[in-house]
PDB file of N, CA and C in Angstrom:
ATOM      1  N   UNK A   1     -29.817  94.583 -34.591  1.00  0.00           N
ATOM      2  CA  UNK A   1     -29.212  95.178 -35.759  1.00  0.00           C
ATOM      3  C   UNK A   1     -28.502  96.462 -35.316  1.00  0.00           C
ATOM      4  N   UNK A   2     -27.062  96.717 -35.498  1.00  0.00           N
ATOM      5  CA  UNK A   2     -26.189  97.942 -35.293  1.00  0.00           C
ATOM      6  C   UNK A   2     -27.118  98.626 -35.855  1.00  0.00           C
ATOM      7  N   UNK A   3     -26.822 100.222 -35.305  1.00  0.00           N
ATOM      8  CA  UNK A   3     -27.058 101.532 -35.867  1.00  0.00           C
ATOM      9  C   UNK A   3     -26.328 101.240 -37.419  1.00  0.00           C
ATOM     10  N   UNK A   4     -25.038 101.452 -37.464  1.00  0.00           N
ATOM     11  CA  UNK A   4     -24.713 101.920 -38.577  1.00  0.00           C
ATOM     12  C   UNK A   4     -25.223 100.411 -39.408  1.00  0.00           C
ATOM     13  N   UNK A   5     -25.397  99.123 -39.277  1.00  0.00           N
ATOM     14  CA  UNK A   5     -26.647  99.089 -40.676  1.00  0.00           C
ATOM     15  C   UNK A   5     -27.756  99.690 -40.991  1.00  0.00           C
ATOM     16  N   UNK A   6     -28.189 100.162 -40.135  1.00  0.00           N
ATOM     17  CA  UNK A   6     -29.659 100.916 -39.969  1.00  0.00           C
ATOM     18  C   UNK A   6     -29.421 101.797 -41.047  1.00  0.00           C
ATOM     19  N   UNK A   7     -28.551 102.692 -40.986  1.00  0.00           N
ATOM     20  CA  UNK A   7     -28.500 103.947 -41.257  1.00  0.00           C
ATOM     21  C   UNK A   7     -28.084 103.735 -42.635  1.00  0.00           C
ATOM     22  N   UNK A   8     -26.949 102.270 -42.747  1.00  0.00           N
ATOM     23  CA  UNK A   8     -26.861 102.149 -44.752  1.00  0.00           C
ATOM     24  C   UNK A   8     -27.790 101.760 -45.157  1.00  0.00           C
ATOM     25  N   UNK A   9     -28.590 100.816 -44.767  1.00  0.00           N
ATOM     26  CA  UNK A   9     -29.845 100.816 -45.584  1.00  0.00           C
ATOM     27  C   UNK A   9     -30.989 102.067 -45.420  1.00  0.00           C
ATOM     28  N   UNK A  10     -30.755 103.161 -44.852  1.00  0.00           N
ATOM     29  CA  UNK A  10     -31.480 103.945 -44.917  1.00  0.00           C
ATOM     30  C   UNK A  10     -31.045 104.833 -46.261  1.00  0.00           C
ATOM     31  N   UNK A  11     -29.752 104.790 -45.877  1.00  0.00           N
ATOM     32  CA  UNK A  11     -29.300 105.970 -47.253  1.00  0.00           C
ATOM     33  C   UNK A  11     -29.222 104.994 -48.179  1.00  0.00           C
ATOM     34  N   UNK A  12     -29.423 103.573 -48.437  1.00  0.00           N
ATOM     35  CA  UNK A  12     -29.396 102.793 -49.771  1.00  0.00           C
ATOM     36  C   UNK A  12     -31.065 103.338 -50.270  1.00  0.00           C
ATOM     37  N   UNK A  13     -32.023 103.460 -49.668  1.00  0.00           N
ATOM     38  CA  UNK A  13     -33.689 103.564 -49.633  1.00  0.00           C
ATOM     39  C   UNK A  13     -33.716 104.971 -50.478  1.00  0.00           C
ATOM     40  N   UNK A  14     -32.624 105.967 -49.698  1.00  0.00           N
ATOM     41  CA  UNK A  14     -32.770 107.735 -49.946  1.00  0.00           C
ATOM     42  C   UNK A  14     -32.427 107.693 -51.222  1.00  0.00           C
ATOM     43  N   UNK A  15     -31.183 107.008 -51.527  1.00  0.00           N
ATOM     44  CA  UNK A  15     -30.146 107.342 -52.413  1.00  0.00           C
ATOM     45  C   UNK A  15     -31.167 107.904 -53.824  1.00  0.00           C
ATOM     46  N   UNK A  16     -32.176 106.894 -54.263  1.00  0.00           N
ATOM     47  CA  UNK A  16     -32.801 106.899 -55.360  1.00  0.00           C
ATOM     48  C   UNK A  16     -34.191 107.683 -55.341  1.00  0.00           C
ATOM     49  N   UNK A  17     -34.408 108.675 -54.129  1.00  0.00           N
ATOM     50  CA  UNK A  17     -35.641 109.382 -54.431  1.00  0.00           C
ATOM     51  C   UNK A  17     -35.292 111.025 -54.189  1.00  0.00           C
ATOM     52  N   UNK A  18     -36.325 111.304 -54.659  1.00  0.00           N
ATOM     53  CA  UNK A  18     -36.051 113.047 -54.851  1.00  0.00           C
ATOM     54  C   UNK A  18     -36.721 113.412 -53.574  1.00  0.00           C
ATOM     55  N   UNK A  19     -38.370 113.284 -53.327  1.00  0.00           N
ATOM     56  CA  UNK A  19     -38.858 113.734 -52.491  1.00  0.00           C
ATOM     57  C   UNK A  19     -38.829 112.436 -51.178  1.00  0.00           C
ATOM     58  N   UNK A  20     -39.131 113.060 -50.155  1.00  0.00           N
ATOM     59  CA  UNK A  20     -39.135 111.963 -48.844  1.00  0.00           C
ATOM     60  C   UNK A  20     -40.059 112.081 -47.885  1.00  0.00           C
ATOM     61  N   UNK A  21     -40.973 111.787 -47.563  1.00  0.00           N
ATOM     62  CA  UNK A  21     -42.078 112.069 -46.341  1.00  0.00           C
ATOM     63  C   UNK A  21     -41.227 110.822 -45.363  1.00  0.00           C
ATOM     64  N   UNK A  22     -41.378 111.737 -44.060  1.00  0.00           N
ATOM     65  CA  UNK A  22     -41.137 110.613 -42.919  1.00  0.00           C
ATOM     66  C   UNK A  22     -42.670 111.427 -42.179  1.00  0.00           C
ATOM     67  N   UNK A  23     -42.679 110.311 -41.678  1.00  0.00           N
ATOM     68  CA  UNK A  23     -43.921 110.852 -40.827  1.00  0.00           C
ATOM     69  C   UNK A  23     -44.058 109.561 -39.615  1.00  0.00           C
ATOM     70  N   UNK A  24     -44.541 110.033 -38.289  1.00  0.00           N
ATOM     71  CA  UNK A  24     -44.843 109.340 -37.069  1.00  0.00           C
ATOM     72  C   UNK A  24     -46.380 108.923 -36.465  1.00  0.00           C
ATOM     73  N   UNK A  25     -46.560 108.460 -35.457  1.00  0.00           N
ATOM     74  CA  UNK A  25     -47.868 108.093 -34.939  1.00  0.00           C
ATOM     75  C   UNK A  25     -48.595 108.971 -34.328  1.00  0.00           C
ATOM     76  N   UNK A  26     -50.280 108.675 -34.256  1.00  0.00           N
ATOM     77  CA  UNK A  26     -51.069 109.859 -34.109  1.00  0.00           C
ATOM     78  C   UNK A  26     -50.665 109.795 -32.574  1.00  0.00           C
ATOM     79  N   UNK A  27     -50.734 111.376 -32.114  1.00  0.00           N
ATOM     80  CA  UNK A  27     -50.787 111.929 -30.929  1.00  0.00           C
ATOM     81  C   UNK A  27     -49.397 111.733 -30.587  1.00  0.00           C
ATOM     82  N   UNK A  28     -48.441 112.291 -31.375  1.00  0.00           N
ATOM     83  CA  UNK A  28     -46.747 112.192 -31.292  1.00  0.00           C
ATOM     84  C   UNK A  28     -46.444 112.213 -29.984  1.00  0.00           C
ATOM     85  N   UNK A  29     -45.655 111.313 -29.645  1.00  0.00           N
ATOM     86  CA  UNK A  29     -45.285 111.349 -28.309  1.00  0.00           C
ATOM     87  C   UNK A  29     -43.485 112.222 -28.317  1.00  0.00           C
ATOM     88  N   UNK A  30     -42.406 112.380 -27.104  1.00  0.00           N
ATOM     89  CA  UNK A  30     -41.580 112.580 -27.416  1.00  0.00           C
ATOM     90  C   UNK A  30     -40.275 111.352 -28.267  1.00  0.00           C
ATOM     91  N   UNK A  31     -40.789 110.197 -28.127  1.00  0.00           N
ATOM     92  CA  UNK A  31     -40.128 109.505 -28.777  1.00  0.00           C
ATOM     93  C   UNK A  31     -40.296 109.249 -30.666  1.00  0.00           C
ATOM     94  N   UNK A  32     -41.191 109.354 -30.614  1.00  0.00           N
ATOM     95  CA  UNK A  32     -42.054 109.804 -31.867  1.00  0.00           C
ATOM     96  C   UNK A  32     -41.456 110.796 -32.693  1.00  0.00           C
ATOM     97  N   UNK A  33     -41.644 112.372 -32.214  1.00  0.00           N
ATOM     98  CA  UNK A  33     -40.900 113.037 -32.226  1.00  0.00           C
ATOM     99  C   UNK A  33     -39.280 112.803 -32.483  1.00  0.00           C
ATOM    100  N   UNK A  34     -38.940 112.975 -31.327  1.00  0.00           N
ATOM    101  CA  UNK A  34     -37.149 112.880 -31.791  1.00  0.00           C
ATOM    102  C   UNK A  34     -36.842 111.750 -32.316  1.00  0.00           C
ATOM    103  N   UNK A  35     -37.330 110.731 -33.046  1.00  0.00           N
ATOM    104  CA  UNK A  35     -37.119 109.679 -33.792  1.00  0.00           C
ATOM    105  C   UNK A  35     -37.170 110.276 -35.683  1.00  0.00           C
ATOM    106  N   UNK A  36     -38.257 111.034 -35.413  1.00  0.00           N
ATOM    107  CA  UNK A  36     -38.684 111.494 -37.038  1.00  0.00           C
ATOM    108  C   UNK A  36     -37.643 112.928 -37.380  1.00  0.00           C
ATOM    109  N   UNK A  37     -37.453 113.735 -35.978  1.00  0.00           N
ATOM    110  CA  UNK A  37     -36.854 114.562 -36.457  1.00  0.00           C
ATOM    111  C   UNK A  37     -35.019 114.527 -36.221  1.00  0.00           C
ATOM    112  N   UNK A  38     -34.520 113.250 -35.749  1.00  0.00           N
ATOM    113  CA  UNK A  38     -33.263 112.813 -36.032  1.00  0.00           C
ATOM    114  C   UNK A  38     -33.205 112.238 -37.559  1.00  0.00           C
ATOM    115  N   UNK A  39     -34.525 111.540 -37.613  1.00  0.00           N
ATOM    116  CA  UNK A  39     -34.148 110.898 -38.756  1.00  0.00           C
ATOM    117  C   UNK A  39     -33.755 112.555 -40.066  1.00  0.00           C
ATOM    118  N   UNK A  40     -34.633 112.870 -40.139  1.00  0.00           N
ATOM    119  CA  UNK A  40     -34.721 114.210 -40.956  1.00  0.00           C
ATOM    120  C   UNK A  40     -33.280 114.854 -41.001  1.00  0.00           C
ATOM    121  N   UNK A  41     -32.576 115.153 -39.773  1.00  0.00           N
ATOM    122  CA  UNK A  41     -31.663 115.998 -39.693  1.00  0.00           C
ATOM    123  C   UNK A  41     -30.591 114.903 -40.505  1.00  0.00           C
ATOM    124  N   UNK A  42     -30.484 113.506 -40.299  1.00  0.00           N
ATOM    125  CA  UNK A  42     -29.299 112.756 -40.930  1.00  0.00           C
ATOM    126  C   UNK A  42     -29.587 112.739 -41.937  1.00  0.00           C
ATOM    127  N   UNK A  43     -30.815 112.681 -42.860  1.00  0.00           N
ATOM    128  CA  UNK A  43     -31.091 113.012 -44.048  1.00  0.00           C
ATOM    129  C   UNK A  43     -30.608 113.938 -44.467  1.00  0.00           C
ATOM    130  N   UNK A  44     -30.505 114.999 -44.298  1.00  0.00           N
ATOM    131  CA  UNK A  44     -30.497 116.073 -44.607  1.00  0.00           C
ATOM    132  C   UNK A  44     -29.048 116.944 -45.043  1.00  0.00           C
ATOM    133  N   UNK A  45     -28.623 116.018 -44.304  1.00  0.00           N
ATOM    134  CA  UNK A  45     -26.645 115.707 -43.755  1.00  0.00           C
ATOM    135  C   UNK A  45     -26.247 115.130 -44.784  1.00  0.00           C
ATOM    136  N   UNK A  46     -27.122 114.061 -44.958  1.00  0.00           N
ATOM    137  CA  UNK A  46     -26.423 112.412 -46.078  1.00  0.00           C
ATOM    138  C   UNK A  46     -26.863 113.275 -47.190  1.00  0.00           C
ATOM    139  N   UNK A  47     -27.950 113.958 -47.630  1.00  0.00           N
ATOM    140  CA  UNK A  47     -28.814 114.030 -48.658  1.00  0.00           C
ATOM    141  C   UNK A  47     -28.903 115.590 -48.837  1.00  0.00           C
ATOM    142  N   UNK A  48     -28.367 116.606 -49.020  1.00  0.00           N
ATOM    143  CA  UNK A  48     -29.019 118.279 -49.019  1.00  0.00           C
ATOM    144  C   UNK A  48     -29.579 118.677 -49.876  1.00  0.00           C
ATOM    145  N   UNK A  49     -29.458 118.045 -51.052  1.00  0.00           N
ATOM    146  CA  UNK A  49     -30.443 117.944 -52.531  1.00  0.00           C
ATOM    147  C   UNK A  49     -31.555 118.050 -52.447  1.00  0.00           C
ATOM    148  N   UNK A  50     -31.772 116.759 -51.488  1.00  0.00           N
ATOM    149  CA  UNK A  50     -33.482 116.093 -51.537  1.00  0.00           C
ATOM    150  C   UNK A  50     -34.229 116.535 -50.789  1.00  0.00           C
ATOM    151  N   UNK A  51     -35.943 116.808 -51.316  1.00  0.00           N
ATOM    152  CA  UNK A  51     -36.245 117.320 -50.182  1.00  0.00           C
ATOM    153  C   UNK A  51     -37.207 116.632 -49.468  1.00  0.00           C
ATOM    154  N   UNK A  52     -37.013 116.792 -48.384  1.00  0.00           N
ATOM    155  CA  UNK A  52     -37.366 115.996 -47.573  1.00  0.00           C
ATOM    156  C   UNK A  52     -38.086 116.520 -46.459  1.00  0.00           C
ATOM    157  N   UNK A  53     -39.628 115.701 -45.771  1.00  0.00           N
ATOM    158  CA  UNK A  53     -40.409 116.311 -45.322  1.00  0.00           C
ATOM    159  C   UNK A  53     -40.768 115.838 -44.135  1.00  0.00           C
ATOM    160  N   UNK A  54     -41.098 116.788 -42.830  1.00  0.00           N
ATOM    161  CA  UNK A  54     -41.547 115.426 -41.649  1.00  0.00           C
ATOM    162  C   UNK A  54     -42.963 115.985 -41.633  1.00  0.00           C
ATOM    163  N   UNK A  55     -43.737 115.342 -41.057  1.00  0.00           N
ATOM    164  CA  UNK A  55     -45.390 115.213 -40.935  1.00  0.00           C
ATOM    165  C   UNK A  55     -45.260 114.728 -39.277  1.00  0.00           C
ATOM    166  N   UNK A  56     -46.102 115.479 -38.609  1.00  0.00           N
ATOM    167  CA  UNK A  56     -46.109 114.622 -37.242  1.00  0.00           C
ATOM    168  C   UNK A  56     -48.102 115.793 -37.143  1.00  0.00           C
ATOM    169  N   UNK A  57     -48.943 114.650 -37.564  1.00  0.00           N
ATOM    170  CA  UNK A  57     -50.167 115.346 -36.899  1.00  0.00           C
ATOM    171  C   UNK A  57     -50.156 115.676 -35.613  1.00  0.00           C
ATOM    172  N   UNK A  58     -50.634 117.175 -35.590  1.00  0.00           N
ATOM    173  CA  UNK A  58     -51.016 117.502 -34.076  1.00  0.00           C
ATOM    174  C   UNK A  58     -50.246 117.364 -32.812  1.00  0.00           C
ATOM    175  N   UNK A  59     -48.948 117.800 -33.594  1.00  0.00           N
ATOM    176  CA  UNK A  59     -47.485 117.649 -32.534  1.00  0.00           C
ATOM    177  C   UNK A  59     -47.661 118.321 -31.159  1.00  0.00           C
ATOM    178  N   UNK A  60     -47.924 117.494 -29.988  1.00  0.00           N
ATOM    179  CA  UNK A  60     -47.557 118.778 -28.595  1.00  0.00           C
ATOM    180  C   UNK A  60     -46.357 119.980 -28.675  1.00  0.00           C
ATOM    181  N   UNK A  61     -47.463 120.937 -28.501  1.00  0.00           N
ATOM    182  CA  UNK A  61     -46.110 122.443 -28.196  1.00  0.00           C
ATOM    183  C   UNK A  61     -44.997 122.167 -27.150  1.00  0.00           C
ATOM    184  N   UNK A  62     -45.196 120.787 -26.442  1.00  0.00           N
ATOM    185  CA  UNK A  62     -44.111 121.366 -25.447  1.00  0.00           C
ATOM    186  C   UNK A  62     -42.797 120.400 -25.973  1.00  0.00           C
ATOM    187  N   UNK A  63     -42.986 119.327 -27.612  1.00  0.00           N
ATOM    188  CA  UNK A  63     -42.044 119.205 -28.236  1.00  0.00           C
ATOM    189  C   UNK A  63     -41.435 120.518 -29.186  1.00  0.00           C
ATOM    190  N   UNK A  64     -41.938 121.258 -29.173  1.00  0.00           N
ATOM    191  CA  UNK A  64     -41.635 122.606 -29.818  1.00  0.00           C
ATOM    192  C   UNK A  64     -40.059 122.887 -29.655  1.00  0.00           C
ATOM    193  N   UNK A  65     -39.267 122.331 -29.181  1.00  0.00           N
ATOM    194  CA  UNK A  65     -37.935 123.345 -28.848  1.00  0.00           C
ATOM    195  C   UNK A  65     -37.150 121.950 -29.678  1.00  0.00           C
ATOM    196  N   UNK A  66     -37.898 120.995 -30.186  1.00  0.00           N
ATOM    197  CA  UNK A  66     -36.959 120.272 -30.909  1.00  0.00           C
ATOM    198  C   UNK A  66     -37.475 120.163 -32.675  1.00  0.00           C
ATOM    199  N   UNK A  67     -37.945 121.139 -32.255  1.00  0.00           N
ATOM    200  CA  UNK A  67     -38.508 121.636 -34.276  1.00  0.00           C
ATOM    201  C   UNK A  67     -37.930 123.324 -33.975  1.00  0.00           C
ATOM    202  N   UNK A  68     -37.050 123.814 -33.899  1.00  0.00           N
ATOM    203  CA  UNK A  68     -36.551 125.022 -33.609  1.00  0.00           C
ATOM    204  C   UNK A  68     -36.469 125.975 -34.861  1.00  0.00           C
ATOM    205  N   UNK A  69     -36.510 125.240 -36.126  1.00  0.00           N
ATOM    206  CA  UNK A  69     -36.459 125.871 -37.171  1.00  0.00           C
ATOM    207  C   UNK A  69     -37.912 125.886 -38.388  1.00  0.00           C
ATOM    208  N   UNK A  70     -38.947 125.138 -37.230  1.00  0.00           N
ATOM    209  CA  UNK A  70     -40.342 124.647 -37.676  1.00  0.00           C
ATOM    210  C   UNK A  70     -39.991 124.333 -38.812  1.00  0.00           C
ATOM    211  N   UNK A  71     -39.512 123.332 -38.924  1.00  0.00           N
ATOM    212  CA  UNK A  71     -39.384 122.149 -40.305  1.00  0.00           C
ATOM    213  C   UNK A  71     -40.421 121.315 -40.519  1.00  0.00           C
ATOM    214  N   UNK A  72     -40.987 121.003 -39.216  1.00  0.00           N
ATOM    215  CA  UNK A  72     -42.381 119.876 -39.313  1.00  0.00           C
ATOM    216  C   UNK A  72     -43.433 120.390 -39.930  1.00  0.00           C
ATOM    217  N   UNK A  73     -43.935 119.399 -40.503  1.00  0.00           N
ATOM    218  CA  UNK A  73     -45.757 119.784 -41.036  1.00  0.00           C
ATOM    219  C   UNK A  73     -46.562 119.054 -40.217  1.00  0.00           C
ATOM    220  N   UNK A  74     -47.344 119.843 -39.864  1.00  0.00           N
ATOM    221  CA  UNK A  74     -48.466 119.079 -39.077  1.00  0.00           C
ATOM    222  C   UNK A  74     -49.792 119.668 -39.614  1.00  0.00           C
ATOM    223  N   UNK A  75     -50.947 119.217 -38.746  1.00  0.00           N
ATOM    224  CA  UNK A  75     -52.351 119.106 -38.981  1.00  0.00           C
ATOM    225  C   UNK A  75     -52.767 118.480 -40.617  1.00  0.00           C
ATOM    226  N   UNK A  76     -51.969 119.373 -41.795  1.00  0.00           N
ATOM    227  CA  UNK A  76     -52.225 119.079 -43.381  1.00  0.00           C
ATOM    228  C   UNK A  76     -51.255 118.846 -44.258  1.00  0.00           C
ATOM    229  N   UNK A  77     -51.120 117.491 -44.642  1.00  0.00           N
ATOM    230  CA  UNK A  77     -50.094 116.485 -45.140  1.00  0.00           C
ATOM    231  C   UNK A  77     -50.048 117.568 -46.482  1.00  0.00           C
ATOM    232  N   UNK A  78     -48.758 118.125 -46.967  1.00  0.00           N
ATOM    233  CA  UNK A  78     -48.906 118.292 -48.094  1.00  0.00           C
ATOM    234  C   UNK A  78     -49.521 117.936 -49.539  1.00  0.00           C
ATOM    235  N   UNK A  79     -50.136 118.635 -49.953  1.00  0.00           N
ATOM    236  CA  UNK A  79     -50.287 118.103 -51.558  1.00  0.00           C
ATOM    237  C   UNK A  79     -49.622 117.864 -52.468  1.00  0.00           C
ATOM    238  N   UNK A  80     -48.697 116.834 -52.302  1.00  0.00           N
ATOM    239  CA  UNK A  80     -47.603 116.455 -53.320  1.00  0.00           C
ATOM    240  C   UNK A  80     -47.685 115.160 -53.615  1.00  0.00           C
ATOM    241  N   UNK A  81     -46.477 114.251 -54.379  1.00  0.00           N
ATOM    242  CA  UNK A  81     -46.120 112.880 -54.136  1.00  0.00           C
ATOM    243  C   UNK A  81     -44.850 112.769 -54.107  1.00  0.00           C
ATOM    244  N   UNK A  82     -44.869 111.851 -53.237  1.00  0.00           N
ATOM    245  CA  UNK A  82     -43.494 111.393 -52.449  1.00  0.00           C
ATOM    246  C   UNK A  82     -42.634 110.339 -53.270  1.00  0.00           C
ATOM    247  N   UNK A  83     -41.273 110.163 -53.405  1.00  0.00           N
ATOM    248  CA  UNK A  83     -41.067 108.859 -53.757  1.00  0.00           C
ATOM    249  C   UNK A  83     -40.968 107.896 -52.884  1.00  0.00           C
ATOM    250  N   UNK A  84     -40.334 108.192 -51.567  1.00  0.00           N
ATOM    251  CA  UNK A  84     -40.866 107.354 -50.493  1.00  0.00           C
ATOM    252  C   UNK A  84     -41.096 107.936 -49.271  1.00  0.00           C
ATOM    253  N   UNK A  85     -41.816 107.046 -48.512  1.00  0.00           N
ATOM    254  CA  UNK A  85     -42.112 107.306 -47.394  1.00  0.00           C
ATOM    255  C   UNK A  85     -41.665 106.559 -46.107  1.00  0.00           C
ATOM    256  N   UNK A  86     -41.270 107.181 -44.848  1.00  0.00           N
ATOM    257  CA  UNK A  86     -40.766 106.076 -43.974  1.00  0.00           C
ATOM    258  C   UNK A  86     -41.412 106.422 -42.757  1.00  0.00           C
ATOM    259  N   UNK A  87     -42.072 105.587 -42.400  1.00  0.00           N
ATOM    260  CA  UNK A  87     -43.002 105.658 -40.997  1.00  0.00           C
ATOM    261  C   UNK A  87     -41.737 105.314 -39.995  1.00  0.00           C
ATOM    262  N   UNK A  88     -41.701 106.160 -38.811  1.00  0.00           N
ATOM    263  CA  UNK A  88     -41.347 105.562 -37.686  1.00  0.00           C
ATOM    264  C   UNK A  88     -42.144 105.724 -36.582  1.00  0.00           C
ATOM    265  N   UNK A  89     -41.548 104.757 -35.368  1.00  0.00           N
ATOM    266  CA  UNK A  89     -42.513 104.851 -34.208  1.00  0.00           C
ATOM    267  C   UNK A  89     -44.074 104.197 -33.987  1.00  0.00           C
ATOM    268  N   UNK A  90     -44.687 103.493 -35.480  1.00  0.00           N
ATOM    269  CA  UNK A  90     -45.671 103.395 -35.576  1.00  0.00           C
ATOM    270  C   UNK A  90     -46.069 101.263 -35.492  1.00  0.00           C
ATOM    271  N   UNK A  91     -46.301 100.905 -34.970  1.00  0.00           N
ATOM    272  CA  UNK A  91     -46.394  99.316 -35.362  1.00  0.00           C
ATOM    273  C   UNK A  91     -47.103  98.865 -36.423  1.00  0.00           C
ATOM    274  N   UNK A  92     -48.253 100.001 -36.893  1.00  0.00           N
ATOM    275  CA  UNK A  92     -49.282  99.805 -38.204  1.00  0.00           C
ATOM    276  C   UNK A  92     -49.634 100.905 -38.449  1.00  0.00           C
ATOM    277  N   UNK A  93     -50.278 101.022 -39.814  1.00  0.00           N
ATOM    278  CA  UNK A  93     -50.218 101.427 -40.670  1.00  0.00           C
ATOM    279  C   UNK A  93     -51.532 102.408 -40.116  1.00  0.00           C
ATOM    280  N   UNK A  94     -52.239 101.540 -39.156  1.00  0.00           N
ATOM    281  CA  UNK A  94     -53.519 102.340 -38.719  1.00  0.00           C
ATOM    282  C   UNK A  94     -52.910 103.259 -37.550  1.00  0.00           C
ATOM    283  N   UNK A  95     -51.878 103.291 -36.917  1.00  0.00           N
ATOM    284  CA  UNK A  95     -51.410 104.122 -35.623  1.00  0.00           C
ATOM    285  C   UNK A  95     -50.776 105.463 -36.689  1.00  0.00           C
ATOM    286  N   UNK A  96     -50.426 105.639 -38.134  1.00  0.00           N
ATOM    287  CA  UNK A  96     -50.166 106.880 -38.825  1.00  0.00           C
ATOM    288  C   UNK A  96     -51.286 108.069 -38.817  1.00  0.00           C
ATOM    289  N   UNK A  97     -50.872 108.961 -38.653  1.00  0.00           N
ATOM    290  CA  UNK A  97     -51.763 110.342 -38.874  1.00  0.00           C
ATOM    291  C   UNK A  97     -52.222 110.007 -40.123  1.00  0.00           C
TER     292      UNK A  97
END
C-alpha cells in the first residue's frame, strides 16, 4: 500500500474526531518512536485544531532529541477520552503500554 493512501485514510479517520491518542509499544524502541512522533507532527500539519496526543510509556532518554518540544506523555496516560486512538508499531493489543 503507497504512503499517500496511508496517509488519506489516516486524515479520512482524523477528519471526524476532536481528541486523538496515538500511542506505541512497551519499551519504545527508536522505530516506535519516530513512527508515533511523525505520525503526530503530520497530524498536526493536516489537523491544528485537534488535539492530539502521543503516549509512549517509559520512552528511552536517548530518543529525547526527537521529542524536542516534549510533546510526548509518558509513564501516565492522561485522564481524558479520546475519540480515537491509533496504535502504531505494536502487532497486539497486549505489546501497548
Amino acid at each position: 500500500m503507497g504512503i499517500s493512501i496511508i496517509m488519506n485514510k489516516l486524515k479520512m479517520l482524523v477528519q471526524d474526531a476532536d481528541k486523538v491518542l496515538i500511542a506505541g509499544h512497551k519499551r519504545p524502541d527508536g522505530d516506535c518512536t519516530g513512527a508515533c512522533i511523525a505520525a503526530y507532527h503530520f497530524l498536526k500539519k493536516e489537523f491544528p485544531e485537534k488535539q492530539i496526543t502521543v503516549f509512549l510509556e517509559n520512552m528511552p532518554e536517548v530518543y529525547a532529541f526527537l521529542d524536542e518540544h516534549r510533546e510526548i506523555v509518558t509513564n501516565q496516560l492522561p485522564d481524558q477520552t479520546y475519540d480515537l486512538f491509533i496504535a502504531l508499531d505494536s502487532s497486539t493489543a497486549d505489546c501497548l503500554g
